[in-house]
PDB file of N, CA and C in Angstrom:
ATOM      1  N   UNK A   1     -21.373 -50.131 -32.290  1.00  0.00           N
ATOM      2  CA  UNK A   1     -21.001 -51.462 -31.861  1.00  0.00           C
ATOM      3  C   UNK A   1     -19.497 -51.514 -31.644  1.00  0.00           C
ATOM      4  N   UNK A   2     -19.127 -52.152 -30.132  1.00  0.00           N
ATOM      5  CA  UNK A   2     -17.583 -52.103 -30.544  1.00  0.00           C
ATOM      6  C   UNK A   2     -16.904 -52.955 -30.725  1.00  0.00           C
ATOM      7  N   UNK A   3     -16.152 -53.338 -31.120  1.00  0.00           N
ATOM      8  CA  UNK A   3     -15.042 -54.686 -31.910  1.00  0.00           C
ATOM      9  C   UNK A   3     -14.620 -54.776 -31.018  1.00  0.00           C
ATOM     10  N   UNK A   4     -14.046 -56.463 -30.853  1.00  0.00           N
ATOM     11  CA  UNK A   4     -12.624 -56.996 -30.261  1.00  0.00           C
ATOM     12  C   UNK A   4     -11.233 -56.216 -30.314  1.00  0.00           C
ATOM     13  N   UNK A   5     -10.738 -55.907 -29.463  1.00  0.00           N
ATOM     14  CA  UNK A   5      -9.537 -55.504 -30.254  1.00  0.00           C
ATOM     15  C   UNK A   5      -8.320 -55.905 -28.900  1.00  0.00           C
ATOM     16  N   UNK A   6      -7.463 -56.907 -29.717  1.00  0.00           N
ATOM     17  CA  UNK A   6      -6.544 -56.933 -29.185  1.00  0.00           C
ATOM     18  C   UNK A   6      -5.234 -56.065 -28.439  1.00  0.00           C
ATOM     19  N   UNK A   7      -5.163 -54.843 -29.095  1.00  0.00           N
ATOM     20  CA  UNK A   7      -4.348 -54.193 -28.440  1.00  0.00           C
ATOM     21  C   UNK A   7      -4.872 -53.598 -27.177  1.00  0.00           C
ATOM     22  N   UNK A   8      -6.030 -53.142 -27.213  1.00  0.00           N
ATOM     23  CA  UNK A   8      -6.457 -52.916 -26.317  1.00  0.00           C
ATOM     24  C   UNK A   8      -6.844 -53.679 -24.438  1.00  0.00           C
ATOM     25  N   UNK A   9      -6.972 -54.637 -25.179  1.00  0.00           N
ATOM     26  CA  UNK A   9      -6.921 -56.103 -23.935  1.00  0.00           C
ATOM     27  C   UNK A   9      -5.808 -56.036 -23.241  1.00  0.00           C
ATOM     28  N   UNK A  10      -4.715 -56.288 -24.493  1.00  0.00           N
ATOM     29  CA  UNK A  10      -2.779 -56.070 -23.928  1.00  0.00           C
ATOM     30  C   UNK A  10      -2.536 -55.594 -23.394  1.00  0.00           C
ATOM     31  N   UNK A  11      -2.963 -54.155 -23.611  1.00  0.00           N
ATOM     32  CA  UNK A  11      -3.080 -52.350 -22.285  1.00  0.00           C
ATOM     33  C   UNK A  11      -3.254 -53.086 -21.853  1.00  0.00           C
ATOM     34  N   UNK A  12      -4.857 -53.203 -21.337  1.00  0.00           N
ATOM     35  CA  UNK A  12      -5.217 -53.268 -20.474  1.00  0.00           C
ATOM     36  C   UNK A  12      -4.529 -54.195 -19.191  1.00  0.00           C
ATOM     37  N   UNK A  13      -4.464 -55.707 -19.808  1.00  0.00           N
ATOM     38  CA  UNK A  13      -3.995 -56.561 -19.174  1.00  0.00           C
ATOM     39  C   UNK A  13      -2.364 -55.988 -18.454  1.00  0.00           C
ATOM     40  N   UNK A  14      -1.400 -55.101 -18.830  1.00  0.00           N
ATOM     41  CA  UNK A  14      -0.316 -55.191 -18.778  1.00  0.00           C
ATOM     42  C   UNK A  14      -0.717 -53.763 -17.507  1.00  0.00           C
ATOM     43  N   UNK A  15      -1.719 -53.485 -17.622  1.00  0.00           N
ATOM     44  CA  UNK A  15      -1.729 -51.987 -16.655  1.00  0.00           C
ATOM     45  C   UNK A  15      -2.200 -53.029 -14.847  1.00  0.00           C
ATOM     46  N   UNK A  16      -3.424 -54.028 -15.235  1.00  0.00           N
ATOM     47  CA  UNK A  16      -3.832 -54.479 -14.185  1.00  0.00           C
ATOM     48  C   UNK A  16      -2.159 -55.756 -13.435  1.00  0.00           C
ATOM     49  N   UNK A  17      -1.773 -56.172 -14.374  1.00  0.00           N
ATOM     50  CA  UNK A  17      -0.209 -56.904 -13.293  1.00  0.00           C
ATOM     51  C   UNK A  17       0.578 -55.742 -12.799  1.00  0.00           C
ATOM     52  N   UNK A  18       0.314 -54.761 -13.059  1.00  0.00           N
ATOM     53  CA  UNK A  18       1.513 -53.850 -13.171  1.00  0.00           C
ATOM     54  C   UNK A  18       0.719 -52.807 -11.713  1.00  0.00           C
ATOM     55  N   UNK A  19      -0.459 -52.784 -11.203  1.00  0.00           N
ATOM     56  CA  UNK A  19      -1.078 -52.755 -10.064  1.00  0.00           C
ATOM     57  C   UNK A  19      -1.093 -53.866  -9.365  1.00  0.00           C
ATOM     58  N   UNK A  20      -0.831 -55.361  -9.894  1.00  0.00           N
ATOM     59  CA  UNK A  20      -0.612 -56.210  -8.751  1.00  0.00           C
ATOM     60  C   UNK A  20       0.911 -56.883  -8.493  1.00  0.00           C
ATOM     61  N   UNK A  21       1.607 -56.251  -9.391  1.00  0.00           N
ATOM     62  CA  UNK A  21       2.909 -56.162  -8.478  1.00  0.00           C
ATOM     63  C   UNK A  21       3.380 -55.029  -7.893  1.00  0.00           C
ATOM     64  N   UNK A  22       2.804 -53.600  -7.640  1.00  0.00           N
ATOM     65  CA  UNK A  22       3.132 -52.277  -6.881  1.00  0.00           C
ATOM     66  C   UNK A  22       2.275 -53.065  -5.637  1.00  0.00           C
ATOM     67  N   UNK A  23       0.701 -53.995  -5.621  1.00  0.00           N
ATOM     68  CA  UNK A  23       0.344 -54.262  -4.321  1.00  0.00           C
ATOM     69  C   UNK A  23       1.215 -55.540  -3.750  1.00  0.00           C
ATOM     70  N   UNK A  24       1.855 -55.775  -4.708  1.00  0.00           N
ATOM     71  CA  UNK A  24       2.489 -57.389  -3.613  1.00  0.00           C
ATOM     72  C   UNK A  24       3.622 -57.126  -3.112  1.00  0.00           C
ATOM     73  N   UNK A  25       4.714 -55.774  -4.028  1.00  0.00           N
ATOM     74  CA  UNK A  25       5.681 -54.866  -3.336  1.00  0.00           C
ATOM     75  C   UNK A  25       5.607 -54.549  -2.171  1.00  0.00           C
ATOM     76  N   UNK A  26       4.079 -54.101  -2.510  1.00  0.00           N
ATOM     77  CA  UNK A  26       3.720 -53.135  -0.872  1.00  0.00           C
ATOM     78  C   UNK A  26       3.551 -54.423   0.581  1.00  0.00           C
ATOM     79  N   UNK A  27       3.148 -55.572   0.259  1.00  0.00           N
ATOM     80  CA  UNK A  27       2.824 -56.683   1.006  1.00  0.00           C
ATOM     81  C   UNK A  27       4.189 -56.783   1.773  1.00  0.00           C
ATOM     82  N   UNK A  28       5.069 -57.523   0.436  1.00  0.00           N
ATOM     83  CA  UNK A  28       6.569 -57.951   1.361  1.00  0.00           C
ATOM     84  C   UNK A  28       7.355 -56.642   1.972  1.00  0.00           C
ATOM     85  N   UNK A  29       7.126 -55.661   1.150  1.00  0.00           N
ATOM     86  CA  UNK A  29       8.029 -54.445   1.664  1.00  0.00           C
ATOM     87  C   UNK A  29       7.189 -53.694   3.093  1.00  0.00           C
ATOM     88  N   UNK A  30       6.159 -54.695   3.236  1.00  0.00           N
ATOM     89  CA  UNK A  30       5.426 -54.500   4.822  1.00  0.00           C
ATOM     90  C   UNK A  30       6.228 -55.150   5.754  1.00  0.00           C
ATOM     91  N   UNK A  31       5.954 -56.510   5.432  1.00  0.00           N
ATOM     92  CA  UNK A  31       6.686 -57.876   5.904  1.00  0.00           C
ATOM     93  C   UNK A  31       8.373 -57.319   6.076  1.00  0.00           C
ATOM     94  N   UNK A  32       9.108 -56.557   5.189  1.00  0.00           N
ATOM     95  CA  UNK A  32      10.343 -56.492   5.366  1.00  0.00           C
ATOM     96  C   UNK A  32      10.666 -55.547   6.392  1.00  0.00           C
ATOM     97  N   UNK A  33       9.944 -54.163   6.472  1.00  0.00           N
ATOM     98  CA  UNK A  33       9.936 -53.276   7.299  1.00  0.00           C
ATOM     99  C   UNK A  33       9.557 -53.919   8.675  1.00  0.00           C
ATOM    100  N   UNK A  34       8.667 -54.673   8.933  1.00  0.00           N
ATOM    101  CA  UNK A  34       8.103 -55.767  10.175  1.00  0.00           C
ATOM    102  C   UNK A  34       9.684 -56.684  10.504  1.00  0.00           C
ATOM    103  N   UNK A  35      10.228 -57.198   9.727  1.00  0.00           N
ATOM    104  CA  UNK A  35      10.993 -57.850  10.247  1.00  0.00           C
ATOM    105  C   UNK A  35      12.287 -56.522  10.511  1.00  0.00           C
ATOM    106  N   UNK A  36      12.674 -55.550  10.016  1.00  0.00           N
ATOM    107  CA  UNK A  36      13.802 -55.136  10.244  1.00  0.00           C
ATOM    108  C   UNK A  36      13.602 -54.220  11.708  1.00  0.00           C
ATOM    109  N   UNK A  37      12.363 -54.171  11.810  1.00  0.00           N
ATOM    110  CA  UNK A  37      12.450 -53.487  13.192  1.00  0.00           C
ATOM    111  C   UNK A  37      12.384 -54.534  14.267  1.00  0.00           C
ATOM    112  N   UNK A  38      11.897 -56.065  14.199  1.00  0.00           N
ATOM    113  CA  UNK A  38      12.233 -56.977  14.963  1.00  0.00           C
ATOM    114  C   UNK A  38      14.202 -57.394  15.055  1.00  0.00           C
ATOM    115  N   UNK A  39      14.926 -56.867  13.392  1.00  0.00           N
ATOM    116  CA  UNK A  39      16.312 -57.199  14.076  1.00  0.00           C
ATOM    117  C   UNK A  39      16.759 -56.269  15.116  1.00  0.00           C
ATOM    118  N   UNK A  40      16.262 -54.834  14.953  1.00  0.00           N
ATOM    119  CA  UNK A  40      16.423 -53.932  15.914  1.00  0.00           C
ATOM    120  C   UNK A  40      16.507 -54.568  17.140  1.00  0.00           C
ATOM    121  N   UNK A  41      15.234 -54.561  17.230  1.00  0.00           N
ATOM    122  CA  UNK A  41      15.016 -54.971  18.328  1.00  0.00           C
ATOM    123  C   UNK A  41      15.926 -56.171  19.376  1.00  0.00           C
ATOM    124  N   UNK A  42      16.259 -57.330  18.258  1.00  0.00           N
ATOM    125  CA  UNK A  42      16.990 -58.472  18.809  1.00  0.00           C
ATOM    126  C   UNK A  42      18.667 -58.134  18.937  1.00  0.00           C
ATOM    127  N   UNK A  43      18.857 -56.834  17.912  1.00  0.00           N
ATOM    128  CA  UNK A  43      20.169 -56.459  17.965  1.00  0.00           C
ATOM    129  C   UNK A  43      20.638 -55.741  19.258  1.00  0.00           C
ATOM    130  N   UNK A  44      19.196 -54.895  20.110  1.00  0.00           N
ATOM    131  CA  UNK A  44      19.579 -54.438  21.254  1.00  0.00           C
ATOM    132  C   UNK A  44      19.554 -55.256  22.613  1.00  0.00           C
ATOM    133  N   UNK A  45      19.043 -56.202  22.136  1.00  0.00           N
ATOM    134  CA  UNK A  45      18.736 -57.401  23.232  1.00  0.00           C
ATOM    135  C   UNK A  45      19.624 -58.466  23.419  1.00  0.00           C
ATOM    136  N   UNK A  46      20.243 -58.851  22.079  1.00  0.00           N
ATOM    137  CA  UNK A  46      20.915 -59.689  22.463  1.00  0.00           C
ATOM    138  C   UNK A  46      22.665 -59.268  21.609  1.00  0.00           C
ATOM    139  N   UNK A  47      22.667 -58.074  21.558  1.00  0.00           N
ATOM    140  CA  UNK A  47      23.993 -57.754  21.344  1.00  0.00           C
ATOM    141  C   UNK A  47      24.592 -58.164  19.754  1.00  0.00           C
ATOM    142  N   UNK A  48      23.688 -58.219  18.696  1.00  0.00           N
ATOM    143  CA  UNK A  48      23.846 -58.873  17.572  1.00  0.00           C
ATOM    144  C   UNK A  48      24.781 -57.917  16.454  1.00  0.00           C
ATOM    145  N   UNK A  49      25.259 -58.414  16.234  1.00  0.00           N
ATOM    146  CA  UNK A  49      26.330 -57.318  14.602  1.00  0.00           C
ATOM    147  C   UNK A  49      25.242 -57.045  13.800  1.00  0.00           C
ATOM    148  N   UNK A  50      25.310 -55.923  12.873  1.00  0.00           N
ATOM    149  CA  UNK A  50      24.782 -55.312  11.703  1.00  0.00           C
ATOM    150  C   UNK A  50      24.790 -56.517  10.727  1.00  0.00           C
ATOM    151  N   UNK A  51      25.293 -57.479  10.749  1.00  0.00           N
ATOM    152  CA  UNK A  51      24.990 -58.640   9.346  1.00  0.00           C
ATOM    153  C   UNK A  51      23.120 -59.165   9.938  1.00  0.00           C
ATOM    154  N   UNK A  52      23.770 -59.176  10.912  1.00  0.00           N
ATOM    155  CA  UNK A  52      21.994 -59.666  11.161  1.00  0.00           C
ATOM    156  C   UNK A  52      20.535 -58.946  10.386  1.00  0.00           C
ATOM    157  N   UNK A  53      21.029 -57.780   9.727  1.00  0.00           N
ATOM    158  CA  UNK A  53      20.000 -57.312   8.861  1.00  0.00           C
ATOM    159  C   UNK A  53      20.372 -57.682   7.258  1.00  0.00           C
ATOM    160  N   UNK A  54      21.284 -58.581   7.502  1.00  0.00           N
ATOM    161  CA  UNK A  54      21.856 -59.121   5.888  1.00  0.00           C
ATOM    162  C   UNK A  54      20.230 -59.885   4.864  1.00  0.00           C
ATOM    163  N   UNK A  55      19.512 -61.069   5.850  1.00  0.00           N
ATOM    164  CA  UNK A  55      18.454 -61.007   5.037  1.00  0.00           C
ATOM    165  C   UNK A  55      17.221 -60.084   4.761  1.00  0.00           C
ATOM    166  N   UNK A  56      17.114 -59.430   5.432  1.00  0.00           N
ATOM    167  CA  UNK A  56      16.065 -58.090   5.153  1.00  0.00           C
ATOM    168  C   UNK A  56      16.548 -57.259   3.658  1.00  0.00           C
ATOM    169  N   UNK A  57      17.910 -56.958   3.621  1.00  0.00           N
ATOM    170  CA  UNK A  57      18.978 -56.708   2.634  1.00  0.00           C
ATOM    171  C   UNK A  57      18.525 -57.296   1.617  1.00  0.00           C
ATOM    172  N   UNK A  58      18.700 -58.617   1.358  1.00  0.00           N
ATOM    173  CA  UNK A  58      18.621 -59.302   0.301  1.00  0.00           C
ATOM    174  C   UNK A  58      17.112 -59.386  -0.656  1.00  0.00           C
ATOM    175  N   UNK A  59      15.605 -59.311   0.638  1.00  0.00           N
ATOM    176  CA  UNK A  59      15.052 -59.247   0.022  1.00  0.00           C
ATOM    177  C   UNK A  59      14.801 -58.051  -0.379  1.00  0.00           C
ATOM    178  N   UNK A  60      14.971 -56.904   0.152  1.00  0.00           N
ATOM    179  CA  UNK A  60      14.623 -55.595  -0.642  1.00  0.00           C
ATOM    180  C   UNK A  60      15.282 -55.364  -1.675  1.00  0.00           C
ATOM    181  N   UNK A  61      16.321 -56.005  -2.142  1.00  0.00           N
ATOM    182  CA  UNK A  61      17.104 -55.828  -3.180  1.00  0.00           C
ATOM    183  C   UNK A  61      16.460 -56.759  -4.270  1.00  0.00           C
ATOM    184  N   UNK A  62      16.248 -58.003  -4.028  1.00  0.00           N
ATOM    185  CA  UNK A  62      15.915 -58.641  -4.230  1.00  0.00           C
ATOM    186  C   UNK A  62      14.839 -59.061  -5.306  1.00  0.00           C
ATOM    187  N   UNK A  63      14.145 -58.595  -4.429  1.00  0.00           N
ATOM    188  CA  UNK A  63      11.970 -59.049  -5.275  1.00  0.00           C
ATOM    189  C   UNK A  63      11.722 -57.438  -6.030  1.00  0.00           C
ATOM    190  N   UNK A  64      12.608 -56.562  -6.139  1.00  0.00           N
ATOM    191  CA  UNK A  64      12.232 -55.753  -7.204  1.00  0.00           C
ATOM    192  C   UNK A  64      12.845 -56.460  -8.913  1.00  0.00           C
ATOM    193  N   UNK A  65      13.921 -57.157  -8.630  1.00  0.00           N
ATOM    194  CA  UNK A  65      14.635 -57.900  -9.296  1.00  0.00           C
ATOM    195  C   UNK A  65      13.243 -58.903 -10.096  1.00  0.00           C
ATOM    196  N   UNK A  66      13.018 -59.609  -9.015  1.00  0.00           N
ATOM    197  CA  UNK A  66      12.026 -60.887  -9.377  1.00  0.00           C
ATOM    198  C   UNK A  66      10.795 -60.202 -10.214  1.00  0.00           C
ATOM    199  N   UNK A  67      10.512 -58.906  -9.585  1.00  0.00           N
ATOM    200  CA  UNK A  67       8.880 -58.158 -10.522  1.00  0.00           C
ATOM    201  C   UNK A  67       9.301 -57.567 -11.852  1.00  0.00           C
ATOM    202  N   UNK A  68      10.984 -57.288 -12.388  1.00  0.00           N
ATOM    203  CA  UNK A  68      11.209 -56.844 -13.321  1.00  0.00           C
ATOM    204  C   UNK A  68      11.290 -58.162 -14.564  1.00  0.00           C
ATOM    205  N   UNK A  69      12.072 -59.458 -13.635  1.00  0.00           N
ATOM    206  CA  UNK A  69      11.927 -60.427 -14.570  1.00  0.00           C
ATOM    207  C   UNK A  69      10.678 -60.954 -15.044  1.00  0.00           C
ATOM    208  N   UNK A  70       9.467 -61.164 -14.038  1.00  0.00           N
ATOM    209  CA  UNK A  70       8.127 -61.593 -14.170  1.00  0.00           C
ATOM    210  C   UNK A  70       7.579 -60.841 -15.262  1.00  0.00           C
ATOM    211  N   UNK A  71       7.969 -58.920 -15.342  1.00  0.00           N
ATOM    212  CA  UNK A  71       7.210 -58.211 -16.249  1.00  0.00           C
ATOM    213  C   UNK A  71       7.429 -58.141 -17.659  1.00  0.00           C
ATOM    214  N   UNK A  72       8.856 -58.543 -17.492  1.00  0.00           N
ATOM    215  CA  UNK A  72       9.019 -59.257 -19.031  1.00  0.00           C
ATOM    216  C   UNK A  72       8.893 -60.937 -19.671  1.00  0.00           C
ATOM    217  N   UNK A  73       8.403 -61.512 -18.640  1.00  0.00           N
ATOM    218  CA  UNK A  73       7.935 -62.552 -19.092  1.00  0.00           C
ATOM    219  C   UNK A  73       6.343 -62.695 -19.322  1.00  0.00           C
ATOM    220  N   UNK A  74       5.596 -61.480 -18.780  1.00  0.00           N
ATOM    221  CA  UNK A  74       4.580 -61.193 -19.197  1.00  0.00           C
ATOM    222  C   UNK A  74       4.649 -60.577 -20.318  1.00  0.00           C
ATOM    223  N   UNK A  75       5.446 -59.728 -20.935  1.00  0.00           N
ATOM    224  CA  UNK A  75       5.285 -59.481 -22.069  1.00  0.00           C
ATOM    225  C   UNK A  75       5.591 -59.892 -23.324  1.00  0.00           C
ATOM    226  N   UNK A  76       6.043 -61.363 -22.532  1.00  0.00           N
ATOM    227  CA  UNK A  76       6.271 -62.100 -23.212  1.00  0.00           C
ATOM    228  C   UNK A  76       5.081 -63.387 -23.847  1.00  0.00           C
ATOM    229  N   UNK A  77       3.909 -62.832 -23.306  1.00  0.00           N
ATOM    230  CA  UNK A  77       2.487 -63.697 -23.390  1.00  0.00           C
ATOM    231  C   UNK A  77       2.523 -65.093 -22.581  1.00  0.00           C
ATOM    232  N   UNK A  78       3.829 -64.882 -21.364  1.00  0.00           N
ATOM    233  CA  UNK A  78       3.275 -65.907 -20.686  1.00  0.00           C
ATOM    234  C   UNK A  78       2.591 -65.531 -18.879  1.00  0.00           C
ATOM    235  N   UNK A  79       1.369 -64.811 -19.363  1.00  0.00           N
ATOM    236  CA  UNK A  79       0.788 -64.393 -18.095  1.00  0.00           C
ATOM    237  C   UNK A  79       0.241 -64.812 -16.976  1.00  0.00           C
ATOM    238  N   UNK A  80      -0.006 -66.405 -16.641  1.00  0.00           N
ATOM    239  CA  UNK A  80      -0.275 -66.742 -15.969  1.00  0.00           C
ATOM    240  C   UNK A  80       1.049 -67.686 -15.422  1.00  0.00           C
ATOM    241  N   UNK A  81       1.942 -67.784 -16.066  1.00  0.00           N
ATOM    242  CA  UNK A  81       3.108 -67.859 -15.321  1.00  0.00           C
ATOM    243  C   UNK A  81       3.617 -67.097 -14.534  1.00  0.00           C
ATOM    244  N   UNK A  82       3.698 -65.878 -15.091  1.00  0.00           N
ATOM    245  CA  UNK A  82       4.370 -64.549 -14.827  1.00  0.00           C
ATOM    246  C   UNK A  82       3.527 -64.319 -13.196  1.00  0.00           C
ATOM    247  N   UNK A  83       2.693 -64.388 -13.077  1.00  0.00           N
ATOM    248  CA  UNK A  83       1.412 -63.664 -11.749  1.00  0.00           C
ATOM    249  C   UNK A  83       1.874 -65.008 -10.937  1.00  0.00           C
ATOM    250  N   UNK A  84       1.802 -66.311 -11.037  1.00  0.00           N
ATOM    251  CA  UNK A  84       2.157 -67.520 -10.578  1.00  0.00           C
ATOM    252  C   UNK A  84       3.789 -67.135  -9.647  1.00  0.00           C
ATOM    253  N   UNK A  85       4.566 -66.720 -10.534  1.00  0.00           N
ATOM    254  CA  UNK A  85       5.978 -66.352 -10.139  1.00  0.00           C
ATOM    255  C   UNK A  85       5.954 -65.045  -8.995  1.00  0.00           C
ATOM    256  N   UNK A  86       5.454 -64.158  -9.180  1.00  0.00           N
ATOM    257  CA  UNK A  86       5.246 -63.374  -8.512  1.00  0.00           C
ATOM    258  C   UNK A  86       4.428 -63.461  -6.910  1.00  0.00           C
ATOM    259  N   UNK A  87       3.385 -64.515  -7.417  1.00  0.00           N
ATOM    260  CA  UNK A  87       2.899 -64.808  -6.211  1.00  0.00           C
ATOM    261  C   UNK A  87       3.927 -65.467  -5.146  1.00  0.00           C
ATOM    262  N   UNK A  88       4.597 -66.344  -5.720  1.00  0.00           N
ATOM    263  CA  UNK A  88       5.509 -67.845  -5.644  1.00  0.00           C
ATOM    264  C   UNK A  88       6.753 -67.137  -4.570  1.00  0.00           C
ATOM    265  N   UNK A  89       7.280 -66.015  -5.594  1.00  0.00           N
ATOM    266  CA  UNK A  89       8.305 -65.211  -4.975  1.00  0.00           C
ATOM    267  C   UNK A  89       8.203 -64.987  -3.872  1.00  0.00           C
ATOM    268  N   UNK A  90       7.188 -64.174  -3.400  1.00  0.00           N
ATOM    269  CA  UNK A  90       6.468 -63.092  -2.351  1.00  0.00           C
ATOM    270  C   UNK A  90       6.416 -64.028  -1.405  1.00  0.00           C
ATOM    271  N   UNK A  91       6.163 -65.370  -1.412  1.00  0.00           N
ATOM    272  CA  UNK A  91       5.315 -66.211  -0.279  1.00  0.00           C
ATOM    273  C   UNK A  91       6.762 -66.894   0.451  1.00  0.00           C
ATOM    274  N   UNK A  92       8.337 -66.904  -0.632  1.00  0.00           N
ATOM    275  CA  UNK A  92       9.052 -67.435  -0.367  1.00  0.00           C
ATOM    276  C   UNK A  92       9.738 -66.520   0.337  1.00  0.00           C
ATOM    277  N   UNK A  93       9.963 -65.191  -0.181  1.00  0.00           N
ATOM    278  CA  UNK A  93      10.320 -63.562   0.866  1.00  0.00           C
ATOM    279  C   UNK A  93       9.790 -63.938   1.832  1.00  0.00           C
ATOM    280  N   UNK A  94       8.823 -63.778   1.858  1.00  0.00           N
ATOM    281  CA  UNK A  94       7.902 -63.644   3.782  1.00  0.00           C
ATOM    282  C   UNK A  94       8.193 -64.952   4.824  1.00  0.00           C
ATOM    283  N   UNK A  95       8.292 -66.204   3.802  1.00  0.00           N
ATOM    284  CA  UNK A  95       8.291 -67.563   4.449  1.00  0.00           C
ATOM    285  C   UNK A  95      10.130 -67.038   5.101  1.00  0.00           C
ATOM    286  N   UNK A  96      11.077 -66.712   4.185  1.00  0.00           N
ATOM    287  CA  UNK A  96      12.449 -66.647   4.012  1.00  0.00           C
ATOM    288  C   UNK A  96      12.455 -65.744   5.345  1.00  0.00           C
ATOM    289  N   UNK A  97      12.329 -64.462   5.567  1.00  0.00           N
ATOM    290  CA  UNK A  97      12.408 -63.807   6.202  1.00  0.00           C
ATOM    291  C   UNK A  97      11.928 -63.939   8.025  1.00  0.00           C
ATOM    292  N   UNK A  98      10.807 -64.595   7.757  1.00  0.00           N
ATOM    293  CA  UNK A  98      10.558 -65.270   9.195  1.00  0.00           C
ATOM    294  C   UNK A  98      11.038 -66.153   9.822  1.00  0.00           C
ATOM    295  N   UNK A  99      11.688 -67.016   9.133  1.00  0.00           N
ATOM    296  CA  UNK A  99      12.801 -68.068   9.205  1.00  0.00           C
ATOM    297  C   UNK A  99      13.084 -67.305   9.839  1.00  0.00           C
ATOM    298  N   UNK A 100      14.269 -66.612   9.487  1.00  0.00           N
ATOM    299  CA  UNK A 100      15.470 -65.554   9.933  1.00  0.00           C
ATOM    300  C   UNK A 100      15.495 -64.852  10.974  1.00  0.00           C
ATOM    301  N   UNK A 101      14.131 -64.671  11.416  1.00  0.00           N
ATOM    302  CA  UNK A 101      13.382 -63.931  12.192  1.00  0.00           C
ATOM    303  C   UNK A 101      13.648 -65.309  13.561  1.00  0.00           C
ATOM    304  N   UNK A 102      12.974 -66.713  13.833  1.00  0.00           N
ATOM    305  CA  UNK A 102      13.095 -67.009  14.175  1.00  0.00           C
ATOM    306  C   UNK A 102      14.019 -67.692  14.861  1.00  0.00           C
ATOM    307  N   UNK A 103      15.127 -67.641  13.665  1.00  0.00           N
ATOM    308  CA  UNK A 103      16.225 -68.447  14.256  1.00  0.00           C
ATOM    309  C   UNK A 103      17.293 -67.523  14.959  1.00  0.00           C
ATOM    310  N   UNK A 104      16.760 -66.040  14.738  1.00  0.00           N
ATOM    311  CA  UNK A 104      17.870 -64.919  15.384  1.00  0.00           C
ATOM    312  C   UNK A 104      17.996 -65.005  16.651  1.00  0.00           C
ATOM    313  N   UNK A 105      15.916 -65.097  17.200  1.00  0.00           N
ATOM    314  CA  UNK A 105      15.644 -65.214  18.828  1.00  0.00           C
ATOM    315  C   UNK A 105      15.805 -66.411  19.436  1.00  0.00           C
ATOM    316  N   UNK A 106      15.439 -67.605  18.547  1.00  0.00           N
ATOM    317  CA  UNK A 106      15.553 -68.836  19.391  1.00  0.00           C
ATOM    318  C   UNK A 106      14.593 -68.748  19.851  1.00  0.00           C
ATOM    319  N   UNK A 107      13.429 -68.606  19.012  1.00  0.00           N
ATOM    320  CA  UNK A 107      12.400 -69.148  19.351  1.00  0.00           C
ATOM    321  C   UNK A 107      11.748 -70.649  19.889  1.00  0.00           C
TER     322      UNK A 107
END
């Protein structure tokens, strides 16, 4: 018969966020690679300076920052904050970045 056991849950739980922030990495660091080849692109078109990849910059620097703070606030037993934040982050990267995206071309 096998027992409850808390430590084991903890693993567990701390292995499965720790696969869904390497997949939400992989999401925006899609989204970021997508947008930096669109500054390319607008940089050869419309003659733009190298700052124009300043927000692409920020978030790759960025949301590894945000998954290190989230992972210690998960281990801090507040886990459905922590996944909340992470989600929260990611949606504001991608939202942030398309902005940027749009207002480069004049759309």
């Amino acid at each position: 018969m096998k027992y409850y056991n808390d430590n084991d849950n903890r693993s567990a739980a701390r292995v499965m966020f720790m696969f869904f922030q390497m997949f939400m990495l992989l999401i925006v660091y899609g989204f970021v690679y997508t947008a930096f080849s669109a500054v390319k692109l607008a940089i050869a078109k419309y003659g733009l300076t190298f700052m124009s990849y300043l927000p692409e910059v920020i978030v790759l620097v960025g949301f590894p920052v945000v998954l290190y703070k989230t992972k210690r606030q998960f281990d801090q037993d507040k886990r459905l904050y922590a996944v909340g934040l992470v989600l929260a982050w990611a949606a504001v990267c991608i939202v942030f970045l398309y902005l940027h995206l749009s207002q480069l071309v004049g759309v």
